[in-house]
N, C-alpha and C. Protein backbone atom coordinates (compact mmCIF):
# COMPACT_ATOMS: atom_id res chain seq x y z
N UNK A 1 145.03 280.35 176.77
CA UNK A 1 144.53 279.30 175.91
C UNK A 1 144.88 277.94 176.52
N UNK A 2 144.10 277.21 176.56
CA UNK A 2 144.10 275.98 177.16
C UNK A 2 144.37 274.78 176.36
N UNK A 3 145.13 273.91 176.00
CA UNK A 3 145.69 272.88 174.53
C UNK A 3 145.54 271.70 175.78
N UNK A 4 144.49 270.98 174.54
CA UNK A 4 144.57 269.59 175.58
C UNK A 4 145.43 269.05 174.75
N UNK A 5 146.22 268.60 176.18
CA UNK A 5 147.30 267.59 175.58
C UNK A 5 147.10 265.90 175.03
N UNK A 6 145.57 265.70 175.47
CA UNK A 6 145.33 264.12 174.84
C UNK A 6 144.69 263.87 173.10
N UNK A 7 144.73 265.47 172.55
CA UNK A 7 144.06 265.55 171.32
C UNK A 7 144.89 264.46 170.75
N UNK A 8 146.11 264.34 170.46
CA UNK A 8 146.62 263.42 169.35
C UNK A 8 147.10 262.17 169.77
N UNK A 9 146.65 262.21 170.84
CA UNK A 9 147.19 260.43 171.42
C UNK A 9 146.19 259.41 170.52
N UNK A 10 146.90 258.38 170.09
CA UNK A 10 145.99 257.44 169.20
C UNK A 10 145.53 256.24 170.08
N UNK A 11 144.08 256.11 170.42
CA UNK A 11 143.68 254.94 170.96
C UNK A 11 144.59 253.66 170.52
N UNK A 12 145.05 253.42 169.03
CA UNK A 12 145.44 252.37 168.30
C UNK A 12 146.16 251.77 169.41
N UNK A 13 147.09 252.93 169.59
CA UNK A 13 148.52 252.37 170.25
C UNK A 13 148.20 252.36 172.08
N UNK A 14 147.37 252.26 172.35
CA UNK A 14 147.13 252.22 173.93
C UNK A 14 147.71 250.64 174.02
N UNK A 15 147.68 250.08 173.24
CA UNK A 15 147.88 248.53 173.96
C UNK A 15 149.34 248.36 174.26
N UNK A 16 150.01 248.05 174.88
CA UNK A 16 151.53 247.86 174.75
C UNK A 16 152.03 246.83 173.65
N UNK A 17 151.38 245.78 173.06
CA UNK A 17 151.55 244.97 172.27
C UNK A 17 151.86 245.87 170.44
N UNK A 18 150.82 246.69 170.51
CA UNK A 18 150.46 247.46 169.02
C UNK A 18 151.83 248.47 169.33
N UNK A 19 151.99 249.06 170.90
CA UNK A 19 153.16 250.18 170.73
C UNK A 19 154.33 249.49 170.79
N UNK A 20 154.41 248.28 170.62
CA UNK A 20 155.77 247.30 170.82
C UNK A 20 156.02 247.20 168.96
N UNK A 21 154.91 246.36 168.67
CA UNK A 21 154.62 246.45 166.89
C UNK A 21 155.08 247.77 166.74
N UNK A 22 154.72 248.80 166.33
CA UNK A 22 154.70 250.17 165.90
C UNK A 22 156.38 250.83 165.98
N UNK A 23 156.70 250.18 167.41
CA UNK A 23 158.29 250.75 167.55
C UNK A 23 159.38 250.39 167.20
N UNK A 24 158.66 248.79 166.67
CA UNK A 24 160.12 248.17 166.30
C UNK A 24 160.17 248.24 164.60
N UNK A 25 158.70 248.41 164.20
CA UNK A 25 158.97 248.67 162.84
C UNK A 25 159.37 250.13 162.68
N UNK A 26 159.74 251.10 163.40
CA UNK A 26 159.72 252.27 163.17
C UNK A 26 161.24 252.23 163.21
N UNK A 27 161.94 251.52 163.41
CA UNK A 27 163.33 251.57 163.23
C UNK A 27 164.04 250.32 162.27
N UNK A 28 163.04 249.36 161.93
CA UNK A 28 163.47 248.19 161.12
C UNK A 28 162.24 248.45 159.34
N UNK A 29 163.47 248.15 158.43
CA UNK A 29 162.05 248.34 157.27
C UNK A 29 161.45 247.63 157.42
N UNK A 30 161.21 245.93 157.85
CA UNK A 30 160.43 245.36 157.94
C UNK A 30 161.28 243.98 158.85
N UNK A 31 159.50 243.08 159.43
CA UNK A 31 160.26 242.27 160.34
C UNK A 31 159.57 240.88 160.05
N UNK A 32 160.07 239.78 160.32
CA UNK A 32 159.28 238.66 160.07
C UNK A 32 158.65 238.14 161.13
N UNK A 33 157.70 237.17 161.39
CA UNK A 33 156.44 236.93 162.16
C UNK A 33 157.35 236.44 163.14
N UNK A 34 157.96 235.28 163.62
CA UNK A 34 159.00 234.92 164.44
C UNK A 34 159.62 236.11 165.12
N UNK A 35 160.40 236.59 164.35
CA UNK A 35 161.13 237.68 165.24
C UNK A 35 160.47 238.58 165.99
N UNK A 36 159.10 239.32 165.09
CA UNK A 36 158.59 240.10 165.66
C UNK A 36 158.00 239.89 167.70
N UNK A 37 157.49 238.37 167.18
CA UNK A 37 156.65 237.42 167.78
C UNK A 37 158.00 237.52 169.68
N UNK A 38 158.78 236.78 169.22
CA UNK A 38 159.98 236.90 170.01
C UNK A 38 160.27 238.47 170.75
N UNK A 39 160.71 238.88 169.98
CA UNK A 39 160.58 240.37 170.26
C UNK A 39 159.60 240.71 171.33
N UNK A 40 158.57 240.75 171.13
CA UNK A 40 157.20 240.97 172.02
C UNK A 40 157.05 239.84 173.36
N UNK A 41 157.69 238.88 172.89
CA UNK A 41 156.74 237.96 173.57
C UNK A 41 155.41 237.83 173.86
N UNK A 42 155.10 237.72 172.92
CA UNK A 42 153.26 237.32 172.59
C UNK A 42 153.47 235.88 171.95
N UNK A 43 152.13 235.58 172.38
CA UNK A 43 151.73 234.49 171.31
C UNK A 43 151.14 234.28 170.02
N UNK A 44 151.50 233.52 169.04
CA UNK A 44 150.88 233.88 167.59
C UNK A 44 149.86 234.43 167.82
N UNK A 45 148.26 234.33 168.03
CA UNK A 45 147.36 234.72 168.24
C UNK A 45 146.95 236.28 168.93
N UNK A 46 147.77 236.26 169.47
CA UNK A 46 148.37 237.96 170.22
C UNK A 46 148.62 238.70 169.22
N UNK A 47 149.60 238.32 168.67
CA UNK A 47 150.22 239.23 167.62
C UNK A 47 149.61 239.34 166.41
N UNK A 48 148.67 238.05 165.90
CA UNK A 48 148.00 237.67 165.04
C UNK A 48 147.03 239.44 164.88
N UNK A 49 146.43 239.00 166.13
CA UNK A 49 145.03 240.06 166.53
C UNK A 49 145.36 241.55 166.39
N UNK A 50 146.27 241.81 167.07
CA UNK A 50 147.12 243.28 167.18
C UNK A 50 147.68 243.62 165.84
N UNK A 51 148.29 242.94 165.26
CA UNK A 51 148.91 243.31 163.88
C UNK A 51 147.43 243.33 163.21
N UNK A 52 146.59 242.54 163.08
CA UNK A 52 145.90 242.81 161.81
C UNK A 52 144.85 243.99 162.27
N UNK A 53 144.48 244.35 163.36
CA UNK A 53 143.89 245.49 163.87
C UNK A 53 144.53 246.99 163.30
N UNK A 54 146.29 246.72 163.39
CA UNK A 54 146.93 247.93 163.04
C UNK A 54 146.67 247.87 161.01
N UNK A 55 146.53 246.72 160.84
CA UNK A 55 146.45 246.59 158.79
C UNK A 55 145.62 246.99 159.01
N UNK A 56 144.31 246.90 159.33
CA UNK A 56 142.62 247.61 159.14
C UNK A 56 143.04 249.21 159.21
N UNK A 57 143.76 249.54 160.26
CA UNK A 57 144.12 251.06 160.47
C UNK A 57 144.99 251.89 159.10
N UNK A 58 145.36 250.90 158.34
CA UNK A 58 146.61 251.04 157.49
C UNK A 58 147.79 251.29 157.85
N UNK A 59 148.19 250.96 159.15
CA UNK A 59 149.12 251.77 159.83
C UNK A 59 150.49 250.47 159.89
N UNK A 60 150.13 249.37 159.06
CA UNK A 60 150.84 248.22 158.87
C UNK A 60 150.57 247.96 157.80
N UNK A 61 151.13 247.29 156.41
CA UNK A 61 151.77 246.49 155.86
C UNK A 61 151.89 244.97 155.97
N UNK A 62 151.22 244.24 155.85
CA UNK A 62 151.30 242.61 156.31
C UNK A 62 151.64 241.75 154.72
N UNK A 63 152.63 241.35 154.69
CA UNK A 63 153.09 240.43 153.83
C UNK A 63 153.24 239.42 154.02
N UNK A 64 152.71 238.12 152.81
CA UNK A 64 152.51 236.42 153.08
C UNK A 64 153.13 236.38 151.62
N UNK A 65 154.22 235.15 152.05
CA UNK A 65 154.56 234.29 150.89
C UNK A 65 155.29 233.12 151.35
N UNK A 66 155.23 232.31 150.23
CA UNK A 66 156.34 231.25 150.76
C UNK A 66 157.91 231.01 150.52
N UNK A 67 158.42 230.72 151.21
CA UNK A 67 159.90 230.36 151.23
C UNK A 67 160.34 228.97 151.11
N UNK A 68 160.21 228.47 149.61
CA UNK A 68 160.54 226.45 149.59
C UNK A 68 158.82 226.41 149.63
N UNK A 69 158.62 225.84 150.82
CA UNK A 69 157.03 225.02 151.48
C UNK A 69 156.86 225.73 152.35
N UNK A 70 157.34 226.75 152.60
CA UNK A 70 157.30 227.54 154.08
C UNK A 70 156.90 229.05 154.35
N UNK A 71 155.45 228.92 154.75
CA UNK A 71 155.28 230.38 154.68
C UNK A 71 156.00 231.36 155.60
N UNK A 72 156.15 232.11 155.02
CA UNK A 72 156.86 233.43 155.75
C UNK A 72 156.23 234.65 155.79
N UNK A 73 155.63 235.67 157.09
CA UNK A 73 154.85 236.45 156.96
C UNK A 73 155.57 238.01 157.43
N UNK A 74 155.62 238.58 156.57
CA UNK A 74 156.50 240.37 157.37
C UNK A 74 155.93 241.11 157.19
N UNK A 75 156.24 242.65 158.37
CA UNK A 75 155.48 243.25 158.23
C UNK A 75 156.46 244.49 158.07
N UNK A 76 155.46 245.43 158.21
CA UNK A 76 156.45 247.03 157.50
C UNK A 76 155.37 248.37 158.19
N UNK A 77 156.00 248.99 158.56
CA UNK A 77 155.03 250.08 159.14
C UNK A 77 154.45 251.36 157.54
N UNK A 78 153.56 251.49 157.33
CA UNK A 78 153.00 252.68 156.21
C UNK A 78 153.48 254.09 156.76
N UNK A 79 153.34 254.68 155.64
CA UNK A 79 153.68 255.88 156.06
C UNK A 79 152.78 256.70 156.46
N UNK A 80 151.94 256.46 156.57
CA UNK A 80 150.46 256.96 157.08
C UNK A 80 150.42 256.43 158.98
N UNK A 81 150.82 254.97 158.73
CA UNK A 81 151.64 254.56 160.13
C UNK A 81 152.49 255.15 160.95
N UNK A 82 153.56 255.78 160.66
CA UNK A 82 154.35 256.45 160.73
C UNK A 82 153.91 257.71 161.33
N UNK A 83 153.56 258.39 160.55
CA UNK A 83 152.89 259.52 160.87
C UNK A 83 152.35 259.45 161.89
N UNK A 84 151.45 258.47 162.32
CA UNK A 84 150.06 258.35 163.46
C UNK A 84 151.07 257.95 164.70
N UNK A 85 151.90 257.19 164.25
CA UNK A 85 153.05 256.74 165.50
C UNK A 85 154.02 258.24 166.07
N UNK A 86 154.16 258.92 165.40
CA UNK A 86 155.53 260.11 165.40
C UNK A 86 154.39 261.05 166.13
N UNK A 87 153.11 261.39 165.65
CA UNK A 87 152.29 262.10 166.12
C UNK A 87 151.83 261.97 167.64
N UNK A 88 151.64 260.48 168.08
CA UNK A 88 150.70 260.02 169.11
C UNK A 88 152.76 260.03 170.32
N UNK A 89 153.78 259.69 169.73
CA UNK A 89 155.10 259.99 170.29
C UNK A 89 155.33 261.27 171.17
N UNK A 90 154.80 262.15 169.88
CA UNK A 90 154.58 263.73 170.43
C UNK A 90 153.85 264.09 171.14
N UNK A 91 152.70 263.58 171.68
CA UNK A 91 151.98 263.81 172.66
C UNK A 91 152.08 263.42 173.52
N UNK A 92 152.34 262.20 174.08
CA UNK A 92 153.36 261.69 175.11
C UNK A 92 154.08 262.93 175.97
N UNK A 93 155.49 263.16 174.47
CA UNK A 93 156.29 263.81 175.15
C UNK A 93 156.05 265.11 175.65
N UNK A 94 154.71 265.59 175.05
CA UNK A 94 153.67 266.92 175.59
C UNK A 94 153.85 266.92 176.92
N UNK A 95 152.87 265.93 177.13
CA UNK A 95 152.44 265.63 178.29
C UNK A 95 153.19 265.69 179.31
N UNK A 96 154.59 264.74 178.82
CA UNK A 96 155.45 264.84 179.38
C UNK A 96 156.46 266.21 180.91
N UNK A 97 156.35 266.55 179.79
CA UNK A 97 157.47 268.05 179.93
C UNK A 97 156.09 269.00 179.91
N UNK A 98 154.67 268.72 180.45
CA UNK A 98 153.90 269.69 180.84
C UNK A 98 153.48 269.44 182.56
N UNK A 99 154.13 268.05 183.22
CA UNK A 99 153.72 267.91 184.40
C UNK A 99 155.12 268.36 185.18
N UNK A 100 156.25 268.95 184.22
CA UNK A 100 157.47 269.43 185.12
C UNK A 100 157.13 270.44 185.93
């Protein structure tokens, strides 16, 4: 029997930006736009694009409010996110430990 190993890889996360997003919320409950931003080193607009690509997916969480006069924006990975991240992880590591 032949198992392709690219069945569960998620296009989503091909970008390094979305698998940067995806990994750091996968160990933080949630992160704010700055940090995240830092973190990555992207530019607002980078991250802007990539994060709201992963909300369309549901695979993010995007929260806006203000703090004083000051908006503050965080995000949180879904558990549906989660899943698609732990899944597309596992295929990787398929792949992995199938070219030994």
């Amino acid at each position: 029997m032949v198992v392709n190993l690219f069945q569960n890889f998620n296009k989503a996360f091909e970008s390094k930006v979305r698998l940067g997003i995806m990994s750091i919320l996968m160990v933080n409950d949630n992160v704010d736009f700055s940090t995240l931003k830092d973190l990555l080193q992207v530019t607002d607009g980078n991250l802007a694009s990539h994060s709201k690509a992963l909300e369309e997916l549901n695979y993010i969480k995007i929260s806006k409010q203000f703090i004083g006069k000051k908006p503050n924006t965080t995000y949180e990975a879904t558990e549906i996110g989660k899943k698609a991240f732990a899944d597309h992880l596992n295929s990787l590591e398929l792949l992995l430990k199938s070219n030994k």
